[in-house]
Every structure is written in C-alpha cells, then in structure tokens.
N, C-alpha and C. Protein backbone atom coordinates (compact mmCIF):
# COMPACT_ATOMS: atom_id res chain seq x y z
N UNK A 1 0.85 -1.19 0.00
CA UNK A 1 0.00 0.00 0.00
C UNK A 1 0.89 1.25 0.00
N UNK A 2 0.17 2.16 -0.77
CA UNK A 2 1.08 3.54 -0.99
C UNK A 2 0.08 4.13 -0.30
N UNK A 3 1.07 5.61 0.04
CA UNK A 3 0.07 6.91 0.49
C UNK A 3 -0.81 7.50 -0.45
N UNK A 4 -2.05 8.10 -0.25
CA UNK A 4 -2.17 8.90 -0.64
C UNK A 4 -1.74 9.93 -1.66
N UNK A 5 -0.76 10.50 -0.92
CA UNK A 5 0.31 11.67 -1.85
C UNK A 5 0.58 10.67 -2.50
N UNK A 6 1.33 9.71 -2.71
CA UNK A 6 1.92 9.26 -3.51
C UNK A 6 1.44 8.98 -4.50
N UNK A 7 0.38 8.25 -4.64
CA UNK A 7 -0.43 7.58 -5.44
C UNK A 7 -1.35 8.59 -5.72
N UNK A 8 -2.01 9.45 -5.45
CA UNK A 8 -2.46 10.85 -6.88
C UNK A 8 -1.34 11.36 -6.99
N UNK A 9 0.43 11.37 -7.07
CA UNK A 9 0.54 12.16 -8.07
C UNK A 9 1.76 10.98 -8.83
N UNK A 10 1.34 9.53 -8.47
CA UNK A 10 1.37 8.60 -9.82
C UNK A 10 0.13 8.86 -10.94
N UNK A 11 -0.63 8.30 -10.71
CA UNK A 11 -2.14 9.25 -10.97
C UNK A 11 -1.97 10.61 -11.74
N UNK A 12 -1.13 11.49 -11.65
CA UNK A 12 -0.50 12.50 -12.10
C UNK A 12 0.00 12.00 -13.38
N UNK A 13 1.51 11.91 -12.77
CA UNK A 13 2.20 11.25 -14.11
C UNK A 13 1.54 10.28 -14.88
N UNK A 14 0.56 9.63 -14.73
CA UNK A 14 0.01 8.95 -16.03
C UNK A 14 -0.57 10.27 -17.00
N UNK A 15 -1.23 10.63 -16.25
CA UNK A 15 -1.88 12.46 -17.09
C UNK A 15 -0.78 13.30 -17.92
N UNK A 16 0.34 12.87 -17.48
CA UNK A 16 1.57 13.83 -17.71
C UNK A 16 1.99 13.05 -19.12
N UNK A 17 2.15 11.67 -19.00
CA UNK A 17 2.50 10.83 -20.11
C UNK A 17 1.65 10.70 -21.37
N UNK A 18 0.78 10.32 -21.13
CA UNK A 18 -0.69 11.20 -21.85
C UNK A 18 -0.37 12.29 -22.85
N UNK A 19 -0.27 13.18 -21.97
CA UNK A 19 0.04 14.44 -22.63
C UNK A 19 1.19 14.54 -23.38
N UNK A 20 2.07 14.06 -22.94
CA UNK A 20 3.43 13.94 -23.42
C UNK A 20 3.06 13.23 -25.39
N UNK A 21 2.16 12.29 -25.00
CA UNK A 21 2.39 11.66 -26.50
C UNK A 21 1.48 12.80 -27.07
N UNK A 22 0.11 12.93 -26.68
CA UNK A 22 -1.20 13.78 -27.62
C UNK A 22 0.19 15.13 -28.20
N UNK A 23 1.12 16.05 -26.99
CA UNK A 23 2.10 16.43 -27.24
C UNK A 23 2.68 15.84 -28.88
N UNK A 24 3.15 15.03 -28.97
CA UNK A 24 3.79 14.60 -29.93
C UNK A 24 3.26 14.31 -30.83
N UNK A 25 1.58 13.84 -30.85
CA UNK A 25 1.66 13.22 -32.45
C UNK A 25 1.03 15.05 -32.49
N UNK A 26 0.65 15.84 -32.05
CA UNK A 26 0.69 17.33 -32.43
C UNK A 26 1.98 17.92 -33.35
N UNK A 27 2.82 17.56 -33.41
CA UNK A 27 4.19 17.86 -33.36
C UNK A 27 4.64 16.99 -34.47
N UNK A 28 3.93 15.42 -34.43
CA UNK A 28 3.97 15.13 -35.83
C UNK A 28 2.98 15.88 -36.64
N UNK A 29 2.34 15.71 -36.66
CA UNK A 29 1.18 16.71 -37.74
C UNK A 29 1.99 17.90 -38.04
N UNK A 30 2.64 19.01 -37.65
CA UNK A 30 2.98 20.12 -38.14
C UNK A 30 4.00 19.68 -38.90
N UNK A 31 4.71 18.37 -38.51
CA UNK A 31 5.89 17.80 -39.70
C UNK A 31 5.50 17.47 -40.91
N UNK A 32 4.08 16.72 -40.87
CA UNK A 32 3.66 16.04 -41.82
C UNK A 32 3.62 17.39 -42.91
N UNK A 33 2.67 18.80 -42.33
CA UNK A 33 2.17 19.51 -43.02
C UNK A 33 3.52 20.18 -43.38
N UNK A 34 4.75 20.69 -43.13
CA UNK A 34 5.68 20.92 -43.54
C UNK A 34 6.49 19.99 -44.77
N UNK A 35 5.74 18.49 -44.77
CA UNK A 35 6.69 17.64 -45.72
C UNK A 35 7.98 17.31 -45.09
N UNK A 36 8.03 16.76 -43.81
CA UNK A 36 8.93 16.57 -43.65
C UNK A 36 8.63 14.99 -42.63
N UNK A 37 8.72 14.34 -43.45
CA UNK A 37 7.74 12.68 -43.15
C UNK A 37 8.89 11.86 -42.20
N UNK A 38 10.53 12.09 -41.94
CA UNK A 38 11.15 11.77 -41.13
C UNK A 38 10.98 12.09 -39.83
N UNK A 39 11.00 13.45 -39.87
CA UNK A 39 10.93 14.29 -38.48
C UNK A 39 9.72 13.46 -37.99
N UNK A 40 8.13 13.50 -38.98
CA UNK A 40 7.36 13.56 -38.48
C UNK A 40 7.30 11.63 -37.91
N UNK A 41 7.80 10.90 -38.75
CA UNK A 41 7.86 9.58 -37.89
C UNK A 41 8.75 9.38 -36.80
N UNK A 42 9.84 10.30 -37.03
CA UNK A 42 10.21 10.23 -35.16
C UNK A 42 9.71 10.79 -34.13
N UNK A 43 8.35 11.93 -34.33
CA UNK A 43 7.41 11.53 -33.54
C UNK A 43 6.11 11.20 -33.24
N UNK A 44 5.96 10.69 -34.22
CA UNK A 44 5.11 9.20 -34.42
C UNK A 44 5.73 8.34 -33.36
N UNK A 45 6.87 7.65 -33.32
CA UNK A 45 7.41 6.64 -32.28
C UNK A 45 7.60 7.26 -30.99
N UNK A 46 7.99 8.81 -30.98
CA UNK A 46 7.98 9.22 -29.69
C UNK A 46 6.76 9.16 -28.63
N UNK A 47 5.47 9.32 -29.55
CA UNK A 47 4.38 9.32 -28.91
C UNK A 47 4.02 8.23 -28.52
N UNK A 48 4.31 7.31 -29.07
CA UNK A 48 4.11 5.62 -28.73
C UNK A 48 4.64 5.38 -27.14
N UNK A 49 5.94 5.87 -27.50
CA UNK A 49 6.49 5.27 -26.42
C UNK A 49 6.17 5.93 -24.96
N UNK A 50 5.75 7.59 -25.51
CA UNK A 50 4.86 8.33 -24.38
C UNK A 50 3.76 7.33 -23.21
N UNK A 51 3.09 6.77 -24.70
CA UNK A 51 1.73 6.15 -24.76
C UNK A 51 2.30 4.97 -23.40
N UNK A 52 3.17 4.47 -23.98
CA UNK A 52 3.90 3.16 -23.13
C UNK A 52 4.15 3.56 -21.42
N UNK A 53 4.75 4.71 -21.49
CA UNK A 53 5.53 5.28 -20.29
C UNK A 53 4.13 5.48 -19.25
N UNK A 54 2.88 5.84 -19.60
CA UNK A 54 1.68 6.04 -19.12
C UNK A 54 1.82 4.72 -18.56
N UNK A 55 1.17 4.01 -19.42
CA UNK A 55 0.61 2.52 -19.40
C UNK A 55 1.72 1.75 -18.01
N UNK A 56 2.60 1.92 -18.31
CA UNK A 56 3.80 1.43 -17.49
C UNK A 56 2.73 1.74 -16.24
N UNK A 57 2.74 2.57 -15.59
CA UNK A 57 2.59 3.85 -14.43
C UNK A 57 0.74 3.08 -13.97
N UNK A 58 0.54 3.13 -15.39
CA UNK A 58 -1.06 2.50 -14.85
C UNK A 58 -1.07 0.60 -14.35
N UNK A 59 -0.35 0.28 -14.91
CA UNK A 59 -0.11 -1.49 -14.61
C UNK A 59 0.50 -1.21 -13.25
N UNK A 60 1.09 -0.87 -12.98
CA UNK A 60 1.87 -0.28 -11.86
C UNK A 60 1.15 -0.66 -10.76
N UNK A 61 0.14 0.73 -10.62
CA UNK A 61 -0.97 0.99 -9.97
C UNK A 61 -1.71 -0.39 -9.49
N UNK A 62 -1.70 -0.94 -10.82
CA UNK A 62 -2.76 -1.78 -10.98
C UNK A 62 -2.29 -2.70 -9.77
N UNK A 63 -1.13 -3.36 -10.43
CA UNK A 63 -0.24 -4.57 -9.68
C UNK A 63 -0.23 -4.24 -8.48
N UNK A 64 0.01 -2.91 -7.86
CA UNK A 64 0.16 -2.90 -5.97
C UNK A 64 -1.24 -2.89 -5.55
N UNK A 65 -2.04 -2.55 -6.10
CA UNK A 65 -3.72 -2.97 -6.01
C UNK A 65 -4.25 -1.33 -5.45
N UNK A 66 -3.46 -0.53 -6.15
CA UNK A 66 -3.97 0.89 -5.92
C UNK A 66 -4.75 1.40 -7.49
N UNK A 67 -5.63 2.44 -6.29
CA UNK A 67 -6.72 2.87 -7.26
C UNK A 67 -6.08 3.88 -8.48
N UNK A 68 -6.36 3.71 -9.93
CA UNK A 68 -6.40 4.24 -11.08
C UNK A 68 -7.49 5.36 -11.45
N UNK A 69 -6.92 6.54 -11.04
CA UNK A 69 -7.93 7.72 -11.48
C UNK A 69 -7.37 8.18 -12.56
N UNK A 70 -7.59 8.21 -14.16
CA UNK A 70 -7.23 9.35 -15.00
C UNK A 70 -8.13 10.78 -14.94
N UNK A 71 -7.19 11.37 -15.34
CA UNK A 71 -7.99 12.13 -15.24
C UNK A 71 -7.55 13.35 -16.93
N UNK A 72 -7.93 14.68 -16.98
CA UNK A 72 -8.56 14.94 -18.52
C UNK A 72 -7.10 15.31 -18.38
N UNK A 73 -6.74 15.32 -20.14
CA UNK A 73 -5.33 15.35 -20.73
C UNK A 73 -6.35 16.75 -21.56
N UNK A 74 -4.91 18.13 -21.17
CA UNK A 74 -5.46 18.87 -22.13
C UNK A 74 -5.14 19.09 -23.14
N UNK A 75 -5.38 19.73 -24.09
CA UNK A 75 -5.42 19.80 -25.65
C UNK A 75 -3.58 20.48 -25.87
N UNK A 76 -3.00 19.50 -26.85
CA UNK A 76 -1.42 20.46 -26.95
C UNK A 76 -1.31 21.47 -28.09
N UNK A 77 -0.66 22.74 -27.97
CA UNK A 77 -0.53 22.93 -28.86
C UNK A 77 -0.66 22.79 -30.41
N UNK A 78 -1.24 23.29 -31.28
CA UNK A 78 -0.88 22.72 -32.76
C UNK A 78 -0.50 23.94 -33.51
N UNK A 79 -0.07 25.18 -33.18
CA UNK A 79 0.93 25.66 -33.85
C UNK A 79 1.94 25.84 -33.79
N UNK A 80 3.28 25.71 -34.17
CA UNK A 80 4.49 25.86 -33.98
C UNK A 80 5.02 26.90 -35.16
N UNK A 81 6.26 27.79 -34.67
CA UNK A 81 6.47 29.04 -35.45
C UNK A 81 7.68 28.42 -36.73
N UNK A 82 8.19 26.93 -36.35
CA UNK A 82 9.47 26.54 -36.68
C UNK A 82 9.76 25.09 -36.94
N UNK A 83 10.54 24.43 -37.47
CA UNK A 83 11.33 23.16 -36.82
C UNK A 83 12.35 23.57 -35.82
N UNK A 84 12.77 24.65 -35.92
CA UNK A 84 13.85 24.55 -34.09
C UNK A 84 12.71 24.61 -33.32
N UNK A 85 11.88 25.53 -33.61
CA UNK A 85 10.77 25.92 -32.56
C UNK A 85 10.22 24.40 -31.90
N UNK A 86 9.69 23.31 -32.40
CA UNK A 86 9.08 22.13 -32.07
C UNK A 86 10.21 21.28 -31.29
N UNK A 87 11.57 21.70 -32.08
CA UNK A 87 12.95 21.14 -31.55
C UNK A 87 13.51 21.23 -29.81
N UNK A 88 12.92 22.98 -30.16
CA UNK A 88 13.39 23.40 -28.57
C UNK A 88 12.33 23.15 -27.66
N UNK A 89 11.26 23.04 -28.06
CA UNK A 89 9.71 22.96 -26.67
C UNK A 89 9.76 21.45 -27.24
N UNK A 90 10.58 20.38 -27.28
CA UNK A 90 10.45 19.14 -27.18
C UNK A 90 11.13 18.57 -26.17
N UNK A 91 12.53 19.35 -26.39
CA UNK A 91 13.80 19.68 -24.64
C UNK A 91 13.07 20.43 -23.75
N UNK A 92 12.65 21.02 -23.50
CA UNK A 92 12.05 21.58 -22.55
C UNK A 92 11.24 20.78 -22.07
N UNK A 93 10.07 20.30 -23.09
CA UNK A 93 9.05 19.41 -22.29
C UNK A 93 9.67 18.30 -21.10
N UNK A 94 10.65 17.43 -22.21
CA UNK A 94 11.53 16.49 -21.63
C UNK A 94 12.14 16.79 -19.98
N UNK A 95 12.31 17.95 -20.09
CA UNK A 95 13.22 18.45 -18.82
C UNK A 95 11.97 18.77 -17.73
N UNK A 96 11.03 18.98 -18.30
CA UNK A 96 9.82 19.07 -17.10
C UNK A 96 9.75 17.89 -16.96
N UNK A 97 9.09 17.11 -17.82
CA UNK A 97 9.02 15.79 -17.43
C UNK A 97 10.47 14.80 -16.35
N UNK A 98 11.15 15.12 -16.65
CA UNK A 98 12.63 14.60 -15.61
C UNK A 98 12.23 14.94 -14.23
N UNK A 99 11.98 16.30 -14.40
CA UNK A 99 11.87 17.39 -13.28
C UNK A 99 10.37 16.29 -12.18
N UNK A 100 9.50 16.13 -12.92
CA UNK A 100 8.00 15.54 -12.41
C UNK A 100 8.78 14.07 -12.05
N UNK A 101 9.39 13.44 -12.64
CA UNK A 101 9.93 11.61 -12.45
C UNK A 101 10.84 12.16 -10.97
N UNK A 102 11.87 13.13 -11.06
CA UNK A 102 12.58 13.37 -9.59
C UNK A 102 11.87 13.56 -8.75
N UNK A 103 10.68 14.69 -8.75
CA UNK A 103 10.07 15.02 -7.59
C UNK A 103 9.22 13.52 -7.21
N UNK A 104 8.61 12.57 -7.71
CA UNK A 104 8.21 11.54 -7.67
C UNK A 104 8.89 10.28 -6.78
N UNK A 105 10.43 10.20 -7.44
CA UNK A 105 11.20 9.60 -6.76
C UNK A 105 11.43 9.98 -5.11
N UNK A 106 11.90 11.40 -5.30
CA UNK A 106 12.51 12.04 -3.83
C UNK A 106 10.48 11.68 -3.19
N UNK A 107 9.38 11.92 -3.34
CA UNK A 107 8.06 11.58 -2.81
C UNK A 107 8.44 10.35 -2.15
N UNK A 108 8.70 8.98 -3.33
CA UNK A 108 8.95 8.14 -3.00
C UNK A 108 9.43 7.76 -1.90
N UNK A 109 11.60 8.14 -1.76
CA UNK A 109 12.44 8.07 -0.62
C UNK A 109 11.54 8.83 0.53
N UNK A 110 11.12 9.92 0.87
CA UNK A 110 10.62 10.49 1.72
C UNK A 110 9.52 9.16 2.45
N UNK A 111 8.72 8.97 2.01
CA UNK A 111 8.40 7.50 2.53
C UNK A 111 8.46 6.20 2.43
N UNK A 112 9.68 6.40 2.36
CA UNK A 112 10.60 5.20 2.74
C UNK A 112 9.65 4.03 1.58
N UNK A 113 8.78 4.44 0.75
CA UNK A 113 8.51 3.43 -0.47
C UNK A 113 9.29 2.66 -1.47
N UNK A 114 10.16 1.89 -1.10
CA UNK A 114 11.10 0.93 -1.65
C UNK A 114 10.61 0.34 -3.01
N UNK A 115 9.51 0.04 -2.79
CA UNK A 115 9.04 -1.00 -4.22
C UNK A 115 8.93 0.14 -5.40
N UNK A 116 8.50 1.35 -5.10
CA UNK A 116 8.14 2.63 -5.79
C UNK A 116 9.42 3.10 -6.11
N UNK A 117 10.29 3.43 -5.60
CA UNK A 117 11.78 4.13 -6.00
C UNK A 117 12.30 3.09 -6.83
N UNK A 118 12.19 2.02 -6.56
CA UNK A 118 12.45 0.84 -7.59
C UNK A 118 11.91 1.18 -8.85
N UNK A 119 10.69 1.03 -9.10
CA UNK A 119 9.96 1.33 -10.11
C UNK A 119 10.20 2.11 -10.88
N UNK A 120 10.31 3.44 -10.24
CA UNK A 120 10.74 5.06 -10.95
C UNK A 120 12.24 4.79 -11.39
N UNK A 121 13.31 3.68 -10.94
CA UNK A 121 14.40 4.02 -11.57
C UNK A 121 14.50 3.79 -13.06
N UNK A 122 13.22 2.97 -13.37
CA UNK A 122 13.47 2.75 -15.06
C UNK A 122 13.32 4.45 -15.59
N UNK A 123 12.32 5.13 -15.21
CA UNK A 123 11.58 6.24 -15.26
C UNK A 123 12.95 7.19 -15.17
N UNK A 124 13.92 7.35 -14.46
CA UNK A 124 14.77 8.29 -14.04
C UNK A 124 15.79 7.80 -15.40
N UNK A 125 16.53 6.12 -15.47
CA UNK A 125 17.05 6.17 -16.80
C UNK A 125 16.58 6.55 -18.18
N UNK A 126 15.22 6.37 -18.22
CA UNK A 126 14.98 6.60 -19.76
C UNK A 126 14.61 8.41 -19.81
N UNK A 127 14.72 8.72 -18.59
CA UNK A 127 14.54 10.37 -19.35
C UNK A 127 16.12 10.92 -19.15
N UNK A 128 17.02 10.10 -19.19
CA UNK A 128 18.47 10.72 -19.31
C UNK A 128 18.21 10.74 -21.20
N UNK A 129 17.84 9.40 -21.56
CA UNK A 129 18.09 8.99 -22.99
C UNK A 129 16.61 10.29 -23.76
N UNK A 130 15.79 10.36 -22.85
CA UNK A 130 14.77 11.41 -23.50
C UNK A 130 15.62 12.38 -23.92
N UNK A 131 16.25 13.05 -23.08
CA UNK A 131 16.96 14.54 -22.78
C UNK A 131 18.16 14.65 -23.71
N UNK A 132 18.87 13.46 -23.73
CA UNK A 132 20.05 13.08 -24.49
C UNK A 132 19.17 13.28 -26.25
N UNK A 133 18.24 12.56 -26.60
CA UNK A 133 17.88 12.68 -27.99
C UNK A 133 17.20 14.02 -28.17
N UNK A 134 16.25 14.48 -27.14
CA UNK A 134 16.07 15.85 -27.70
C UNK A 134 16.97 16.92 -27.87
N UNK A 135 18.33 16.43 -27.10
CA UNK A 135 19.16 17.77 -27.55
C UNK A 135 20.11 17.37 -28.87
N UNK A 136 20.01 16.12 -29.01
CA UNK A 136 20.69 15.55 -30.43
C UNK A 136 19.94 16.46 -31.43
N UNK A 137 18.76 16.14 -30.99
CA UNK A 137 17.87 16.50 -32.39
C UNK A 137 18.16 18.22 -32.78
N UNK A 138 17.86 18.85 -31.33
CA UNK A 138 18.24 20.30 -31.69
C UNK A 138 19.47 20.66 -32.43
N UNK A 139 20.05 20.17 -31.91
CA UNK A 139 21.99 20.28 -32.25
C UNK A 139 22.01 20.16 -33.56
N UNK A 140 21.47 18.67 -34.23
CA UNK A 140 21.74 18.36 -35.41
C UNK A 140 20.58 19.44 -36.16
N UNK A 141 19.57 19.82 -35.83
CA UNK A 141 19.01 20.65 -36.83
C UNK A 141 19.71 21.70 -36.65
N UNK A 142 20.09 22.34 -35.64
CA UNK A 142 20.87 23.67 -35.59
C UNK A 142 21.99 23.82 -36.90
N UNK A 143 22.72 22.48 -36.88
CA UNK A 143 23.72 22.68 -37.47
C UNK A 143 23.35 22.73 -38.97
N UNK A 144 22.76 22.17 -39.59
CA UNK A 144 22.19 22.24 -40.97
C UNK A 144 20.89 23.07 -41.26
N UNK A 145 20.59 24.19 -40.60
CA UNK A 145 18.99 24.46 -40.47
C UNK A 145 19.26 25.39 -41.92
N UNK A 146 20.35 25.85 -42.13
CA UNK A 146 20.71 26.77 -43.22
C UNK A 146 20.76 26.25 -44.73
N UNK A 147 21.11 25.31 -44.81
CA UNK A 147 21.46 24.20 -45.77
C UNK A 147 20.18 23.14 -46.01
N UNK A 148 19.42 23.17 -46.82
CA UNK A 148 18.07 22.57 -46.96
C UNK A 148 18.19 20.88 -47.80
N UNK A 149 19.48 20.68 -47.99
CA UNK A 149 20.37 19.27 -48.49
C UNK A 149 20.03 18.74 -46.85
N UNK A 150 20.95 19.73 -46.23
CA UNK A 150 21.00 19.05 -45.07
C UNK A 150 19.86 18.91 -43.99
N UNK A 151 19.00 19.33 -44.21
CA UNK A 151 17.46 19.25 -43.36
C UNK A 151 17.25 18.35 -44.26
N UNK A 152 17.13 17.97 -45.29
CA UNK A 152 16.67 16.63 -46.09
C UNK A 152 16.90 15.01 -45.69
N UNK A 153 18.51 15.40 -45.59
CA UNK A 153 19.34 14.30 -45.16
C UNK A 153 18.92 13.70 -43.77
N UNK A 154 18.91 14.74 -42.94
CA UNK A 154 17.98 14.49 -40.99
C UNK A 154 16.88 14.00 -41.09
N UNK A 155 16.10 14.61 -42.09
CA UNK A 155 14.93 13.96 -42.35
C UNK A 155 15.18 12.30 -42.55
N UNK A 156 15.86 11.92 -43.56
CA UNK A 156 15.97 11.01 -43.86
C UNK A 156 16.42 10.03 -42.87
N UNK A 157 17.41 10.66 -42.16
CA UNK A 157 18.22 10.17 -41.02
C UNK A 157 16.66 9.72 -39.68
N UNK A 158 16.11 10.44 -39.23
CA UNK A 158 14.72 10.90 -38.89
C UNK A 158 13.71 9.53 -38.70
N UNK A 159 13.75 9.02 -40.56
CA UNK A 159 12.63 8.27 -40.81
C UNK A 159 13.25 6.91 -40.38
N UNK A 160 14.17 6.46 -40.20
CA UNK A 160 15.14 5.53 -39.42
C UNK A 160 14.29 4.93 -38.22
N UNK A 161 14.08 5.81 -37.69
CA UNK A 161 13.42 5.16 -36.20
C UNK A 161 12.47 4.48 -36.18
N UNK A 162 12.63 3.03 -35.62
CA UNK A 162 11.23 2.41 -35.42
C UNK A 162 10.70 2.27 -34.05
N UNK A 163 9.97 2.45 -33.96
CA UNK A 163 9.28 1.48 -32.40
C UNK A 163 9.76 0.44 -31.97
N UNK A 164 9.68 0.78 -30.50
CA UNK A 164 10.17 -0.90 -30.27
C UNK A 164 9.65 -0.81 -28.84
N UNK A 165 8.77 -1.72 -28.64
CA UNK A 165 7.72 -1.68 -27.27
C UNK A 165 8.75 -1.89 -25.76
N UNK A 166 8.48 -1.70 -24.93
CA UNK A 166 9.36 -1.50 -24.04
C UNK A 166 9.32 -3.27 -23.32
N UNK A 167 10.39 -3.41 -22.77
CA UNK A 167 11.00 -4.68 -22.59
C UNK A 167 11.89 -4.50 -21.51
N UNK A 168 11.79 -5.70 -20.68
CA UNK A 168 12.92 -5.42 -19.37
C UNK A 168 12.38 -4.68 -18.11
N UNK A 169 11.56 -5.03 -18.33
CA UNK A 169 10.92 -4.09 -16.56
C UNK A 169 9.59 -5.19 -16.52
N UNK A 170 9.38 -5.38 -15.15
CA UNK A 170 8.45 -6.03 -14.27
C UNK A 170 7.02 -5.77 -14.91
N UNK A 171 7.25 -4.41 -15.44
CA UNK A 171 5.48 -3.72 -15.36
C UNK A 171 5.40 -3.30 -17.09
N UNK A 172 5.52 -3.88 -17.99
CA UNK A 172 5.64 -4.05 -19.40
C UNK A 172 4.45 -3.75 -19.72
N UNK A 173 4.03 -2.47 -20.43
CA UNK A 173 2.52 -1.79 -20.86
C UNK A 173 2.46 -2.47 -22.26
C-alpha cells in the first residue's frame, strides 16, 4: 500500500504521459504539413512510447492494487512558429518531465517506499536517454537548419526510427 500523496501524483504522471504523447503526435502533424515525413515519424514513435511510459505507471498501480484515477489530458498545442521551434519545446518538455519523475522519486524516498523508487528508476534512466535525444535532435538541426540538403538528409536520417515496445521491466505496458 502507498500513500495517498503518492499515489495521486502517480495518478498524475500517467496524465503527464498522456500528454506527453497527444504532445507529440501534435508535433507530428505540423511535420507532416511541412513535408517533412522523417521528423514527423520520429514523432510518431515518440508518442508511442509516451503512450507506453503512461501505461507502465497505470499497470503499476494496478499490480500494488492501488486505485487508477485518469484524469482529462489537455489539448497540446498545434501551432508551432518553426522546426527549431518544435525542436526546442520538445527539450524543454523532456526536462519538465525529468523534473515531475525526480520530484516523484525524492516523494517516493521520503516515505521510505522501496518498491516505488524501484519502479521510478526505469523512469529516471529513460529520461536521461529522452533529454540526451532531444538535444541531439536540436543540435543536429541547428547545425544544418541553413542548408536545406541538409534538413533533407535528418529527415531522412529521422525516418530511421522504429518502435520498439518496451521490454525489461516487471510492469511491461
């Protein structure tokens, strides 16, 4: 059994993950409408795996036999001024999201919830690798944003990514 606190603001982060993907396939759509079908399938898969990171959080729940409240995911954005623009509020998001998985964890340690800090450490590694690819992505568009060969090529580079359902953890969405 978890607390309270704890468990609405797991309950939270499922809302947060949620958002995170509706976030993204938003973000694909402005790719699509730009023509730029790489960008836009890497986040196509980003949102998936959003989708996953929820699900994780809700099996979770499920398995310690705590109650599952969603609650409303609000509407994201759908205009963007740019491709850096979608580039840079994709790092940012990421870094809130880190920011919400720490405060979660330290929730966790604070009551001494062992099985839960466990849990969140998958959560704490994969948003190093979040943070790590959204600033790839900026970087590498930064560097060619001038050169429209080379926004082609990223693109291409881009459409590379496939899905791949998450594997290796107890609580597999």
């Amino acid at each position: 059994m978890i607390s309270d606190k704890l468990r609405e603001k797991l309950n939270e982060q499922i809302q947060k993950e949620f958002y995170s993907a509706y976030l993204y396939l938003s973000m694909e759509a402005y790719f699509l409408s730009q023509n730029l079908d790489g960008f836009a399938n890497w986040f196509h898969v980003q949102a998936q795996e959003e989708r996953d990171h929820a699900l994780l959080i809700f099996n979770y729940l499920n398995r310690i036999g705590e109650r599952i409240e969603l609650k409303a995911i609000e509407a994201p954005p759908v205009d963007f001024a740019s491709v850096e623009d979608v580039l840079l509020k994709t790092l940012e998001h990421e870094k809130m999201v880190t920011r919400s998985i720490y405060d979660l964890v330290d929730l966790a340690n604070e009551e001494k919830d062992h099985k839960t800090v466990m849990f969140l450490q998958w959560f704490v590694n994969e948003q190093v690798e979040e943070e790590e690819n959204a600033e790839k992505n900026l970087a590498s568009f930064r560097f060619v944003k001038d050169d429209p060969k080379g926004i082609l090529l990223l693109d291409r580079e881009m459409a590379t990514r496939v899905y791949t359902p998450i594997t290796g953890t107890n609580n597999q969405a």
